[in-house]
PDB file of N, CA and C in Angstrom:
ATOM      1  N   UNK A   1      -1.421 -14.225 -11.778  1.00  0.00           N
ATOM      2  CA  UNK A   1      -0.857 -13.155 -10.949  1.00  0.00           C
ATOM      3  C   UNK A   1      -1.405 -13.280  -9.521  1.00  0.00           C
ATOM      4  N   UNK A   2      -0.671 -13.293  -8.645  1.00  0.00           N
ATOM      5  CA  UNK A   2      -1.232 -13.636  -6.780  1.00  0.00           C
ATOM      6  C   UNK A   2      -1.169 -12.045  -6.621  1.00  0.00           C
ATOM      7  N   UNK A   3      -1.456 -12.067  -5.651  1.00  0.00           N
ATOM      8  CA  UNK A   3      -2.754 -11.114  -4.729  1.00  0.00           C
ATOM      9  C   UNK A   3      -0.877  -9.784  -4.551  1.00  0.00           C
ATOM     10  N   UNK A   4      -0.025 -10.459  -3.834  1.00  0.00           N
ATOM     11  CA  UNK A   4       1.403  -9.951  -3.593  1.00  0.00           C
ATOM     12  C   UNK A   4       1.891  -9.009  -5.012  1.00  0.00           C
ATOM     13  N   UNK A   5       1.698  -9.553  -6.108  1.00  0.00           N
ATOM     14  CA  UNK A   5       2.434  -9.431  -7.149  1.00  0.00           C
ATOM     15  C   UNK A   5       1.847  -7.899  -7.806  1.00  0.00           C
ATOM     16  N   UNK A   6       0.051  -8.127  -7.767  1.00  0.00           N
ATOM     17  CA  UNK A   6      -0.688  -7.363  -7.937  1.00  0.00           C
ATOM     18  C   UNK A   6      -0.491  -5.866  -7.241  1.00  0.00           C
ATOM     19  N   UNK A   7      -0.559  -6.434  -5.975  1.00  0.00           N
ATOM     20  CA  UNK A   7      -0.438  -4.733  -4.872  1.00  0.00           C
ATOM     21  C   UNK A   7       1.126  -4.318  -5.159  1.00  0.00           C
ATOM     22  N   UNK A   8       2.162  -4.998  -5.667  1.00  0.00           N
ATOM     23  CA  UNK A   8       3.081  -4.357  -5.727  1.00  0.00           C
ATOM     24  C   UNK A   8       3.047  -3.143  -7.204  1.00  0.00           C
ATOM     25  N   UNK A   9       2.367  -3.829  -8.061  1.00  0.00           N
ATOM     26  CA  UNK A   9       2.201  -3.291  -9.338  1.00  0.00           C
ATOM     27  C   UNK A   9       1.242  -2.189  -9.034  1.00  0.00           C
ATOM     28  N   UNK A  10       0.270  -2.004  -8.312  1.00  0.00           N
ATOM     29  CA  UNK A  10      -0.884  -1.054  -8.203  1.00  0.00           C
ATOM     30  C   UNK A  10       0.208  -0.060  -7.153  1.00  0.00           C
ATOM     31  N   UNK A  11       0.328  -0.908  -5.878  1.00  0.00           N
ATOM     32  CA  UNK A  11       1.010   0.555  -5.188  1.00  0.00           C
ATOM     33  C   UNK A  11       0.214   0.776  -4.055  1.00  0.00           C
ATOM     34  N   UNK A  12      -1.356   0.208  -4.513  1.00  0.00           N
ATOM     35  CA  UNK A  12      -2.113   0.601  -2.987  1.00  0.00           C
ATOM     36  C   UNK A  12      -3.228  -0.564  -2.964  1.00  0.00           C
ATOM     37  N   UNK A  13      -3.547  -0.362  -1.676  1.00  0.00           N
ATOM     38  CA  UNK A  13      -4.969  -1.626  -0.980  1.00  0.00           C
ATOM     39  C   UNK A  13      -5.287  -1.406   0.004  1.00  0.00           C
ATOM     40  N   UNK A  14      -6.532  -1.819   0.151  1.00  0.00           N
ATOM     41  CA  UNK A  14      -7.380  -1.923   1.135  1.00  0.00           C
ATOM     42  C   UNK A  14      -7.448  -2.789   2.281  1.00  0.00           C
ATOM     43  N   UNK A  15      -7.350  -2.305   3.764  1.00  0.00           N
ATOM     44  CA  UNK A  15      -7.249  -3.289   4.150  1.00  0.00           C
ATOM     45  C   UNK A  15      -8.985  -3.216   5.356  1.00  0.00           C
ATOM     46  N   UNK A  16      -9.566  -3.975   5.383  1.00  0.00           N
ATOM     47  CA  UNK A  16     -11.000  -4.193   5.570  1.00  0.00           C
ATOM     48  C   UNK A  16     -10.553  -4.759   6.954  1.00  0.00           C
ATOM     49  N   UNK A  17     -10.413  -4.157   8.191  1.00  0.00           N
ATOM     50  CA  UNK A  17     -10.837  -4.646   9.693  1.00  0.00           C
ATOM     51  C   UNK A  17     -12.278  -5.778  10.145  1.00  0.00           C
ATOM     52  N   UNK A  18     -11.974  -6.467  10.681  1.00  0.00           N
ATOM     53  CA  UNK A  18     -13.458  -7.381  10.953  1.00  0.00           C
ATOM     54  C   UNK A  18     -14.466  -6.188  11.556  1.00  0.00           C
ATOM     55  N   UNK A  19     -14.477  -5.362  12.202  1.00  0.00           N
ATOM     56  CA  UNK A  19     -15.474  -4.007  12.219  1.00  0.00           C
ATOM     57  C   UNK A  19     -15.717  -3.827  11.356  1.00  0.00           C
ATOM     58  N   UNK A  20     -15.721  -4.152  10.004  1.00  0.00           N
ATOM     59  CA  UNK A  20     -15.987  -3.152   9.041  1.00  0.00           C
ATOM     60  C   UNK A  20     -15.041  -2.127   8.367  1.00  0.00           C
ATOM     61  N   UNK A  21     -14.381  -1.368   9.625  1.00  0.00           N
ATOM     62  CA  UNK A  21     -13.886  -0.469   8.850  1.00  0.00           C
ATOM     63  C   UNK A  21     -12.588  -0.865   7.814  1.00  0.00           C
ATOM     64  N   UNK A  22     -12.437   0.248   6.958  1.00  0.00           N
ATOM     65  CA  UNK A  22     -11.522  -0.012   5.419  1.00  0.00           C
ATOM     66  C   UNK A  22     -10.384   1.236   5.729  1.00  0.00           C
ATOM     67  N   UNK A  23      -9.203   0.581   5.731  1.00  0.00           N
ATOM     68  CA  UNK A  23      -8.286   1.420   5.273  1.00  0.00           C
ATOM     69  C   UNK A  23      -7.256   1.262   4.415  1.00  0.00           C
ATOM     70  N   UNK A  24      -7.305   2.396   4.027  1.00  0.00           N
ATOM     71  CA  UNK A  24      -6.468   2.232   2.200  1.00  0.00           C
ATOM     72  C   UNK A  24      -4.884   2.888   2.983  1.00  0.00           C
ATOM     73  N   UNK A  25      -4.213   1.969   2.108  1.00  0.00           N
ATOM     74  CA  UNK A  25      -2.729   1.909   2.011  1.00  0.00           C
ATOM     75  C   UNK A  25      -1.890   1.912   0.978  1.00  0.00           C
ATOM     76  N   UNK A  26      -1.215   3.248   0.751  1.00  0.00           N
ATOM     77  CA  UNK A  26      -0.343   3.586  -0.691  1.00  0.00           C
ATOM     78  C   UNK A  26       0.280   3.726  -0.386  1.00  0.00           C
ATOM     79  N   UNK A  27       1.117   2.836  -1.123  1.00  0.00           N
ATOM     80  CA  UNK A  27       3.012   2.433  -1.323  1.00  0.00           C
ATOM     81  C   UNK A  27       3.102   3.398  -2.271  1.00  0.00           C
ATOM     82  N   UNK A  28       4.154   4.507  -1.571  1.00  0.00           N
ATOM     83  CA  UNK A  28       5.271   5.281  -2.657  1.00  0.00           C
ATOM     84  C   UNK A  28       6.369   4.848  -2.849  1.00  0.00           C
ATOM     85  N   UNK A  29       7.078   4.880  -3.761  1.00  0.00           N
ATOM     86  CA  UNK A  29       8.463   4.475  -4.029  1.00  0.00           C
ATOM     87  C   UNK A  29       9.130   5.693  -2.988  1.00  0.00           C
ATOM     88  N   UNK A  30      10.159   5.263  -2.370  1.00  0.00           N
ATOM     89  CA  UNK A  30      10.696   6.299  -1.277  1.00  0.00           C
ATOM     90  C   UNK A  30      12.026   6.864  -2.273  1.00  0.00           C
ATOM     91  N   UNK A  31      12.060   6.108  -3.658  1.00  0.00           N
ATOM     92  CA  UNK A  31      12.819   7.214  -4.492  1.00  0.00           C
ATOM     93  C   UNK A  31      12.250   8.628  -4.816  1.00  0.00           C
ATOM     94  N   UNK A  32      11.181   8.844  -4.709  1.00  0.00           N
ATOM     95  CA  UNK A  32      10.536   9.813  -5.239  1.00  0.00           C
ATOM     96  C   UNK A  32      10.202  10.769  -3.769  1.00  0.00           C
ATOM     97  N   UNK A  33      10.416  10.430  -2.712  1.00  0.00           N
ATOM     98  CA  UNK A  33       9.884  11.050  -0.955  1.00  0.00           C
ATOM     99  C   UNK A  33      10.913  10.908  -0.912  1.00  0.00           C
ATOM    100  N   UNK A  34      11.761  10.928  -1.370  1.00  0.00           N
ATOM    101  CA  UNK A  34      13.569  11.130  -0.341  1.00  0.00           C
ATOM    102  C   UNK A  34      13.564  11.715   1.345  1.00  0.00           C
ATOM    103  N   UNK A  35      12.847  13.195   1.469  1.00  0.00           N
ATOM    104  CA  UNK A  35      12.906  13.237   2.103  1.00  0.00           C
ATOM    105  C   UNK A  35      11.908  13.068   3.368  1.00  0.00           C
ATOM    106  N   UNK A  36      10.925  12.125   3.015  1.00  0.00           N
ATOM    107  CA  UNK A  36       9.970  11.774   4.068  1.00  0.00           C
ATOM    108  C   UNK A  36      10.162   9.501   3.903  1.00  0.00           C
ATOM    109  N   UNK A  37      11.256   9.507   4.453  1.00  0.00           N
ATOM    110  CA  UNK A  37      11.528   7.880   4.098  1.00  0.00           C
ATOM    111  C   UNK A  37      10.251   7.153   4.923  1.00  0.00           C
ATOM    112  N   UNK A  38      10.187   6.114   4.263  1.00  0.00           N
ATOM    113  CA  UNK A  38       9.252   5.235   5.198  1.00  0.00           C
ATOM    114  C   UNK A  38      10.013   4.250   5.855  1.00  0.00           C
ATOM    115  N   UNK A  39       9.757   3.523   7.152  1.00  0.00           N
ATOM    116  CA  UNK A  39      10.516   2.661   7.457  1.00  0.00           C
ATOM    117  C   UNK A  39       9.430   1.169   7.495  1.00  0.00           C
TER     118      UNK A  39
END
């Protein structure tokens, strides 16, 4: 399973800046947010 296949199945990840800092990123299905779409 590659790294792509994984975050699609989980939904969320981390993404680690060379500073250090970490920010987390969760994929909603925009079936379920209808009305807040993501683009």
């Amino acid at each position: 399973m590659d790294e792509a296949e994984l975050i699609s199945r989980i939904g969320e990840f981390t993404i680690v800046l060379s500073d250090g800092t970490e920010i987390k990123v969760v994929l909603e299905p925009t079936s379920t947010t209808p009305e807040s779409p993501k683009d």
